[in-house]
Structures are given as structure tokens and as C-alpha cells.
N, C-alpha and C. Protein backbone atom coordinates (compact mmCIF):
# COMPACT_ATOMS: atom_id res chain seq x y z
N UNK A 1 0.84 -1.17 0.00
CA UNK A 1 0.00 0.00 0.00
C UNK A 1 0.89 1.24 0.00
N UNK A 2 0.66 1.94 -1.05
CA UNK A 2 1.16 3.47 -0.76
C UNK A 2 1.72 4.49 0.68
N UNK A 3 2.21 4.78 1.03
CA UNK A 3 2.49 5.84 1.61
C UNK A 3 1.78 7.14 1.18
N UNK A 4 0.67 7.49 1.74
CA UNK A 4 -0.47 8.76 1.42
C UNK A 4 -0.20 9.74 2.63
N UNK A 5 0.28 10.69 2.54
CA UNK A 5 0.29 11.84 3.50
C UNK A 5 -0.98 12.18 4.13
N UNK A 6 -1.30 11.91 5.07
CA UNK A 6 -2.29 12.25 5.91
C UNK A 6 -2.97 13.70 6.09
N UNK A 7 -1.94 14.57 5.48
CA UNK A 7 -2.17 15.70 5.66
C UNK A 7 -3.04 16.36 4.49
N UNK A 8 -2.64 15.44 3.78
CA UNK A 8 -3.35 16.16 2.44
C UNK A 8 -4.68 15.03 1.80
N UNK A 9 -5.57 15.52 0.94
CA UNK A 9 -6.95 14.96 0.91
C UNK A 9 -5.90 13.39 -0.40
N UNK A 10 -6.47 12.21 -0.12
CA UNK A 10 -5.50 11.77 -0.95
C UNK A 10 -5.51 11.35 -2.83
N UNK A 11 -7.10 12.29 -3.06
CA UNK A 11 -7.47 12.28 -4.65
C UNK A 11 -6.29 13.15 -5.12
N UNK A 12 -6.43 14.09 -4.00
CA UNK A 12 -5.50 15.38 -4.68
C UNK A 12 -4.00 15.03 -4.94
N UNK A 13 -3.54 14.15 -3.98
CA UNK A 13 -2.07 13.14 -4.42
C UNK A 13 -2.03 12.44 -5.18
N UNK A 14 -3.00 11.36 -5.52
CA UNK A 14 -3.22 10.73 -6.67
C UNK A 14 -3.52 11.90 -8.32
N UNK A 15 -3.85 12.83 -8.08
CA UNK A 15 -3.95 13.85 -9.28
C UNK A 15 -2.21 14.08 -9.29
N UNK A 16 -1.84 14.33 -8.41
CA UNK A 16 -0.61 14.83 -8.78
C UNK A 16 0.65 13.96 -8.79
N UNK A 17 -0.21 12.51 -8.37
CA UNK A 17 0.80 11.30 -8.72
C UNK A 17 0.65 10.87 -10.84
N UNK A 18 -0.40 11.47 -11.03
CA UNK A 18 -0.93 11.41 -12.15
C UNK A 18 0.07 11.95 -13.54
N UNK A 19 -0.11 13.23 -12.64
CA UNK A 19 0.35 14.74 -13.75
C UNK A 19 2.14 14.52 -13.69
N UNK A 20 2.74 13.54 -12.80
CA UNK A 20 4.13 13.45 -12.58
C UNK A 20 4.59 12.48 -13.32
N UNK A 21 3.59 11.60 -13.42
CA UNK A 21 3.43 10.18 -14.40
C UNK A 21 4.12 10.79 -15.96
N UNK A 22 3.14 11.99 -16.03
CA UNK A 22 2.53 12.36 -17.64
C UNK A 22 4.02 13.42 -17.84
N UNK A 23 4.09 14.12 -16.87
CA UNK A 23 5.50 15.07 -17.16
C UNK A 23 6.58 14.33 -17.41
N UNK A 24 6.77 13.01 -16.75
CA UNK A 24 8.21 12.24 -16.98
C UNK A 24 7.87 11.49 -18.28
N UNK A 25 7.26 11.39 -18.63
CA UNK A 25 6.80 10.29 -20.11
C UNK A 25 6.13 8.74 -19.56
N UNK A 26 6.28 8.84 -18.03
CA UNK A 26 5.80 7.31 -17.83
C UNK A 26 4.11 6.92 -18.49
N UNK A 27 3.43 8.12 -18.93
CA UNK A 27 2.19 7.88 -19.42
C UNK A 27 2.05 9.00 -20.31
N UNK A 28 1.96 8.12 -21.51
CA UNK A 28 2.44 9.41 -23.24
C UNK A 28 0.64 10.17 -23.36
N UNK A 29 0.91 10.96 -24.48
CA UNK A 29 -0.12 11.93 -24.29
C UNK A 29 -0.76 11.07 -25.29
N UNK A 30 -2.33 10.94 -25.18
CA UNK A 30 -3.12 10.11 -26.49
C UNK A 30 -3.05 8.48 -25.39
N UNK A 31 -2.34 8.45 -24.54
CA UNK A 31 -2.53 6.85 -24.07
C UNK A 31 -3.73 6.95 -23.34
N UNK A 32 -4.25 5.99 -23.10
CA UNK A 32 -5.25 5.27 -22.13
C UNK A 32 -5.10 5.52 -20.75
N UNK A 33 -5.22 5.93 -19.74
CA UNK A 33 -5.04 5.72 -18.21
C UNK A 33 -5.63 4.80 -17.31
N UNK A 34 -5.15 3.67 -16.62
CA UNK A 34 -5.62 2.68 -15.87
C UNK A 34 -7.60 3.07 -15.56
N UNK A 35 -8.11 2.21 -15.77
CA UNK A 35 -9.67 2.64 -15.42
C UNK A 35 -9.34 2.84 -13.53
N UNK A 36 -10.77 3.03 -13.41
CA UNK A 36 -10.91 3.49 -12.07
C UNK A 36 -10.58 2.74 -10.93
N UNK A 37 -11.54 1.22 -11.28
CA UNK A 37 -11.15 0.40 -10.91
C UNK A 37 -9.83 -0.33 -10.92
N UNK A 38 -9.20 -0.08 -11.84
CA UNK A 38 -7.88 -0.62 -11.68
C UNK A 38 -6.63 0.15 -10.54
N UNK A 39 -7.10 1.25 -10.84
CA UNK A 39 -6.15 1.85 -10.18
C UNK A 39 -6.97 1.94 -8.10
N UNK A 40 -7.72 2.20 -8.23
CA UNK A 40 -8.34 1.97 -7.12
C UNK A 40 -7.82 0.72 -6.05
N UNK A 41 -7.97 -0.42 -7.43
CA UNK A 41 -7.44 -1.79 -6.52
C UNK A 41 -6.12 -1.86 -6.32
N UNK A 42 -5.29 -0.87 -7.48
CA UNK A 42 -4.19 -1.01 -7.07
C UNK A 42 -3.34 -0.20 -6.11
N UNK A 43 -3.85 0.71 -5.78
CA UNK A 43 -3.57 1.84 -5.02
C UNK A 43 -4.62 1.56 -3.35
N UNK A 44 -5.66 0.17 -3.38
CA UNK A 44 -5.76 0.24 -2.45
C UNK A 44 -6.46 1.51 -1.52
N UNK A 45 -7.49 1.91 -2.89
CA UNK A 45 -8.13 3.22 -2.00
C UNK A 45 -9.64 3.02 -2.93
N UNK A 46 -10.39 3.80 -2.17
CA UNK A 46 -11.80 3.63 -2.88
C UNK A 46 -12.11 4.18 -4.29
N UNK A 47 -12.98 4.12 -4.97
CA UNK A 47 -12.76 3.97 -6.50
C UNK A 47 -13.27 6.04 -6.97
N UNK A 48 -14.27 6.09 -5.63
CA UNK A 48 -14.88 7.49 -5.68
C UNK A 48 -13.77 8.24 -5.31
N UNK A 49 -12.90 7.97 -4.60
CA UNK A 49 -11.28 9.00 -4.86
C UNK A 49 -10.61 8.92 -5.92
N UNK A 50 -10.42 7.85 -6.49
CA UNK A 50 -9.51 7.97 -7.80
C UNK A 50 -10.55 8.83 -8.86
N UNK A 51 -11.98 8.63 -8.93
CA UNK A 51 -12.95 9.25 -9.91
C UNK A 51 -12.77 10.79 -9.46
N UNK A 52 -12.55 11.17 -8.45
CA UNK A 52 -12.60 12.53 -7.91
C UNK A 52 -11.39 12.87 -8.16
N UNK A 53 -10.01 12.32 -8.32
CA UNK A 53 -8.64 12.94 -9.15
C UNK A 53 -8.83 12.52 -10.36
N UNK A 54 -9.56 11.71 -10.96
CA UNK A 54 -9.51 11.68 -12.27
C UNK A 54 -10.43 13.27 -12.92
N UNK A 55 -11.36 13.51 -12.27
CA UNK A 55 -12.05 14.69 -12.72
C UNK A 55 -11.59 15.99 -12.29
N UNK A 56 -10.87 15.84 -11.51
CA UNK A 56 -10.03 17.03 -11.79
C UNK A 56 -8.95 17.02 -12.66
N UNK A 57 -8.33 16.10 -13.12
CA UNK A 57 -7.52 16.15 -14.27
C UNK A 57 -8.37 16.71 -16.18
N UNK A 58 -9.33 16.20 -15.87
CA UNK A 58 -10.29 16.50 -17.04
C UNK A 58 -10.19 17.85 -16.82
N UNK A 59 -10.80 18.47 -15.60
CA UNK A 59 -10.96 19.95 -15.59
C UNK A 59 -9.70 20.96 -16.01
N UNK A 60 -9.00 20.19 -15.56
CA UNK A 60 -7.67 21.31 -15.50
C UNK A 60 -7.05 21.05 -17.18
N UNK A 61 -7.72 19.85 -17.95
CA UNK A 61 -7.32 19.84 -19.49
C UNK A 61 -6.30 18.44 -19.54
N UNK A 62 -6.03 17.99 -18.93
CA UNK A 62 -4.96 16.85 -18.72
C UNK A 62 -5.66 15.41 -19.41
N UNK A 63 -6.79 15.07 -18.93
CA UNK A 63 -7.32 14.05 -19.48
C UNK A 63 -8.35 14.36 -20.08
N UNK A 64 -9.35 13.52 -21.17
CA UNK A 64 -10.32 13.82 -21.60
C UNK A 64 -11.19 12.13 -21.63
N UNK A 65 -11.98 12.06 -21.12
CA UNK A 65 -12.90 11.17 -21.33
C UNK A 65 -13.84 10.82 -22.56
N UNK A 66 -13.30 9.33 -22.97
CA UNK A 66 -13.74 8.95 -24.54
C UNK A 66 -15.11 7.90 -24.20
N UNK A 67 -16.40 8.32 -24.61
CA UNK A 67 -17.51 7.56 -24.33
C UNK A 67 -17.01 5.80 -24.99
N UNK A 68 -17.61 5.06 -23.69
CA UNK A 68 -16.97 3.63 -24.18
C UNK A 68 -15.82 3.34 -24.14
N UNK A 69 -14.86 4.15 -24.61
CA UNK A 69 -13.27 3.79 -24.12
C UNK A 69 -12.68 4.05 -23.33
N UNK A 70 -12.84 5.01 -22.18
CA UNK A 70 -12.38 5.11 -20.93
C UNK A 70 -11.52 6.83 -21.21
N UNK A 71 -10.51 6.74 -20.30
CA UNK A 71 -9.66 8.30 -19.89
C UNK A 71 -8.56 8.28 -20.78
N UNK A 72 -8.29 9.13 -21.62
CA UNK A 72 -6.96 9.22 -22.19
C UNK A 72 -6.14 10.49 -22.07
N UNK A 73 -4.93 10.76 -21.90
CA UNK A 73 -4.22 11.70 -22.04
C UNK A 73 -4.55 12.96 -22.82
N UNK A 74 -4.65 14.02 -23.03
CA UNK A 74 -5.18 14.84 -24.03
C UNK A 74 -3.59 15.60 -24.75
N UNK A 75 -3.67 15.65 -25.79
CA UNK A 75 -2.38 16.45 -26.54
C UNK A 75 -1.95 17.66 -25.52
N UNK A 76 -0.57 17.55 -25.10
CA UNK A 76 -0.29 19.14 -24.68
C UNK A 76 -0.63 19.12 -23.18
N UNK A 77 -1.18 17.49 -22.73
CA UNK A 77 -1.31 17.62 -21.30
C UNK A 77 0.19 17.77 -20.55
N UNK A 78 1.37 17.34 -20.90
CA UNK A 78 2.61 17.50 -20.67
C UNK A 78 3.01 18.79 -19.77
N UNK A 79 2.70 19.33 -21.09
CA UNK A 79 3.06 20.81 -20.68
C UNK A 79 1.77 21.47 -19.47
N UNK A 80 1.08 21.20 -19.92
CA UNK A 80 0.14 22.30 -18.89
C UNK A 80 0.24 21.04 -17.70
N UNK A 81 0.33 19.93 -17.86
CA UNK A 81 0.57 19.73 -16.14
C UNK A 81 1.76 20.31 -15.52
N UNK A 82 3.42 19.96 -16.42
CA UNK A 82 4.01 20.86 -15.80
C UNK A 82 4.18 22.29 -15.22
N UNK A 83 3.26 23.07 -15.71
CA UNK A 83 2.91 24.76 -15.83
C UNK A 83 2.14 24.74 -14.42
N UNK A 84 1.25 23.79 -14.00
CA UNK A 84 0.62 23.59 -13.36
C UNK A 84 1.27 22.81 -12.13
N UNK A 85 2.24 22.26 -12.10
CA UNK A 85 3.12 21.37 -10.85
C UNK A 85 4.11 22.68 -10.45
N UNK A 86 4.54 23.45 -10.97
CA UNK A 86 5.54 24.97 -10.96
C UNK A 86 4.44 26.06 -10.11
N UNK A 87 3.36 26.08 -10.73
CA UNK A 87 2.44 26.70 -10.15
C UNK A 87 2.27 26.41 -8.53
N UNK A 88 1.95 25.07 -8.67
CA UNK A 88 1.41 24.43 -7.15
C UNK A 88 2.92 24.33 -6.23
N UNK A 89 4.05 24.05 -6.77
CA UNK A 89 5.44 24.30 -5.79
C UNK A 89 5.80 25.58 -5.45
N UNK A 90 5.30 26.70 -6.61
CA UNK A 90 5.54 28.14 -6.08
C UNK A 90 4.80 28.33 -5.19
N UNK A 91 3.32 28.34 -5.09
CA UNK A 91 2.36 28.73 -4.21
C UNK A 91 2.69 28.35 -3.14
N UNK A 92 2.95 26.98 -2.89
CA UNK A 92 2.22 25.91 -1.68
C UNK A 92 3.69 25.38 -0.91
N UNK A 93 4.74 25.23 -2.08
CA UNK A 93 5.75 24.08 -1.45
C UNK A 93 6.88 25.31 -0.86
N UNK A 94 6.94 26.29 -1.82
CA UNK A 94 8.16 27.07 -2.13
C UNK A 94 8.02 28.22 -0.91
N UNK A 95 6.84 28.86 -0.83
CA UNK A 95 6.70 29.19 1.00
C UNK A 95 7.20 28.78 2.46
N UNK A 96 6.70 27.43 1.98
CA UNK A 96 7.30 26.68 3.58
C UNK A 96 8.71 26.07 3.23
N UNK A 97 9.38 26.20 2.70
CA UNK A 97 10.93 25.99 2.25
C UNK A 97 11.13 27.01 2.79
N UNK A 98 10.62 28.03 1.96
CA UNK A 98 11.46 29.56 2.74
C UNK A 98 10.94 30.15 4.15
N UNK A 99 10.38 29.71 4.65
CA UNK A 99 9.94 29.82 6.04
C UNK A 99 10.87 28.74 6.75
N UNK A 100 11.58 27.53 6.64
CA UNK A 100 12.40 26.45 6.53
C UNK A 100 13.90 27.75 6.76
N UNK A 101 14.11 27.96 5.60
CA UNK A 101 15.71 28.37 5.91
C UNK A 101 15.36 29.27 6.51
N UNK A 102 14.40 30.31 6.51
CA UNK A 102 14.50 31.75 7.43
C UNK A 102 14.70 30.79 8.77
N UNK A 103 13.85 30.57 9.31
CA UNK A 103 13.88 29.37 10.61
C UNK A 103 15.21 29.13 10.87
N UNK A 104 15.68 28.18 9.97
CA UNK A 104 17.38 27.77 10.22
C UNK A 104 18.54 28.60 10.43
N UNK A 105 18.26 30.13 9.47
CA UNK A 105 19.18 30.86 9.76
C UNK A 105 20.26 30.62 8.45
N UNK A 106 19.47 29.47 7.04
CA UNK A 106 20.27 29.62 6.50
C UNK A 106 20.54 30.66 5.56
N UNK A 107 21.57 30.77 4.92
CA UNK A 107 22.28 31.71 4.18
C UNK A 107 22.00 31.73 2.45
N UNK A 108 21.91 32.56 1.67
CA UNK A 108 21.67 32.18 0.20
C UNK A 108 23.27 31.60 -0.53
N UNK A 109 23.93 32.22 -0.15
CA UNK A 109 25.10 31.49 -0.62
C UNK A 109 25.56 29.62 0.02
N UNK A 110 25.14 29.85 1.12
CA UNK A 110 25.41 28.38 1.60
C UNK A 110 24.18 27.55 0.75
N UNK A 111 23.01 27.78 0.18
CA UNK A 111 22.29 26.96 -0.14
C UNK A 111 22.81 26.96 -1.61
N UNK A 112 22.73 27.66 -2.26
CA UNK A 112 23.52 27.70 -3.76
C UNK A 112 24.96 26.67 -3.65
N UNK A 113 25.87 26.97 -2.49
CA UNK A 113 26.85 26.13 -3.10
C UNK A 113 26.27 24.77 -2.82
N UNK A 114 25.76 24.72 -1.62
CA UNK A 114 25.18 22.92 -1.82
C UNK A 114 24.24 22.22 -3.06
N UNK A 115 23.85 23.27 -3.74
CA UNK A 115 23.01 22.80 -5.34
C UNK A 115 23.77 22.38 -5.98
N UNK A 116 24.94 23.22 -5.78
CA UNK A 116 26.19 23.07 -7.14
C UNK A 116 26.96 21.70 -6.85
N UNK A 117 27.23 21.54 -5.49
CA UNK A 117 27.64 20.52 -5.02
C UNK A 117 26.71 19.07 -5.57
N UNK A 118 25.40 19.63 -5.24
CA UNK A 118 24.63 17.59 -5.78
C UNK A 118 24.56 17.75 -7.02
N UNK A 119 24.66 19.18 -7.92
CA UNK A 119 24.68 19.28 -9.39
C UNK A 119 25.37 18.56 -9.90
N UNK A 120 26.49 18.76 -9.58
CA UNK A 120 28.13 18.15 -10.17
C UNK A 120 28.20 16.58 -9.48
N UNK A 121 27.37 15.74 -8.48
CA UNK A 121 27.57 14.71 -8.22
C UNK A 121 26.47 13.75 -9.15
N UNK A 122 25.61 14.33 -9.58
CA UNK A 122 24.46 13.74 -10.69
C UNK A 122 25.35 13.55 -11.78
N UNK A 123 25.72 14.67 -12.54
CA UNK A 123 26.48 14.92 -13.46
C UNK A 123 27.91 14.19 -13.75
């Protein structure tokens, strides 16, 4: 079973376990997306949560629902989920980071050289 943050409602993680899927290529644009039920059983959560992140993906343009054939990717969902994951880390994530180093006392130069530092160890 998943690890679901308690803190947060968990359709809304599954939407954005979705849109992370679709930004890395693990689910191409025009493909099919697991039905409700599938993913439900596989995720081990009720089927009216996965239907409730699946419809918000419709809304926001990401998926489009094909009568009879189920959820598919919509052209260009790529991009506007990523536009939309930048959006939700500026708003939501990128606040409490910086409330994080103010807290710590850290420094902008000490955090820059440690980027450069895991930059060059990826690389």
C-alpha cells in the first residue's frame, strides 16, 4: 500500500501522482489511463477517490474522457501539467521551504553552493 500523506486529501495526491506520471513520459499523451477500478485496486483506496482525481484532471485539461473507451491523455497535457506542478510548488511548497531556511538561519550562498555541489555529483 502506498504511503499517502495524511495531511493532504489523498485524490489530490493521486492527481498529482498522475500529472508526474505524464511530465516524466511514464504515461504518453493520447494513451489510455488505468480505469478506475484498476487503479483503485491497485492503489488500495476507494474507487470514488480515484474518480474525484480523475475529474479534476479533465478539468484542469490533462485528461479527456472517450464515451466507451475510458480516460486518455489529451495532446499538450505534458506541458500544462508541468505549468501547473511549478504553479502548485511556487504557491504551496516554495513558502514553507522559505519559512524552513529563514527558521534555520540559512544563508543564500550556503544553499547555492550545496546545489552546485549535488549538481556536479548527478552529473
Amino acid at each position: 500500500m502506498p504511503d499517502w500523506n495524511k495531511d493532504r486529501p489523498i485524490y489530490r495526491q493521486l492527481k498529482e501522482k498522475i500529472e508526474y506520471m505524464i511530465i516524466n513520459g511514464s504515461i504518453q499523451e493520447g494513451e489510455a489511463v488505468p480505469s478506475v477500478r484498476q487503479v483503485a485496486g491497485e492503489e488500495r483506496i476507494n474507487p470514488l477517490t480515484v474518480s474525484r482525481a480523475y475529474q479534476l484532471l479533465v478539468d484542469d485539461g490533462i485528461l479527456e474522457a472517450r464515451r466507451g473507451l475510458g480516460m486518455f491523455v489529451t495532446q499538450g497535457a505534458a506541458n500544462t501539467a508541468l505549468v501547473q506542478a511549478r504553479e502548485t510548488f511556487m504557491n504551496e511548497e516554495w513558502p514553507q521551504i522559505c519559512n524552513t531556511i529563514r527558521q534555520l538561519g540559512l544563508q543564500p550562498d550556503t544553499l547555492m553552493k550545496n546545489i552546485d555541489t549535488k549538481r556536479k555529483r548527478l552529473t
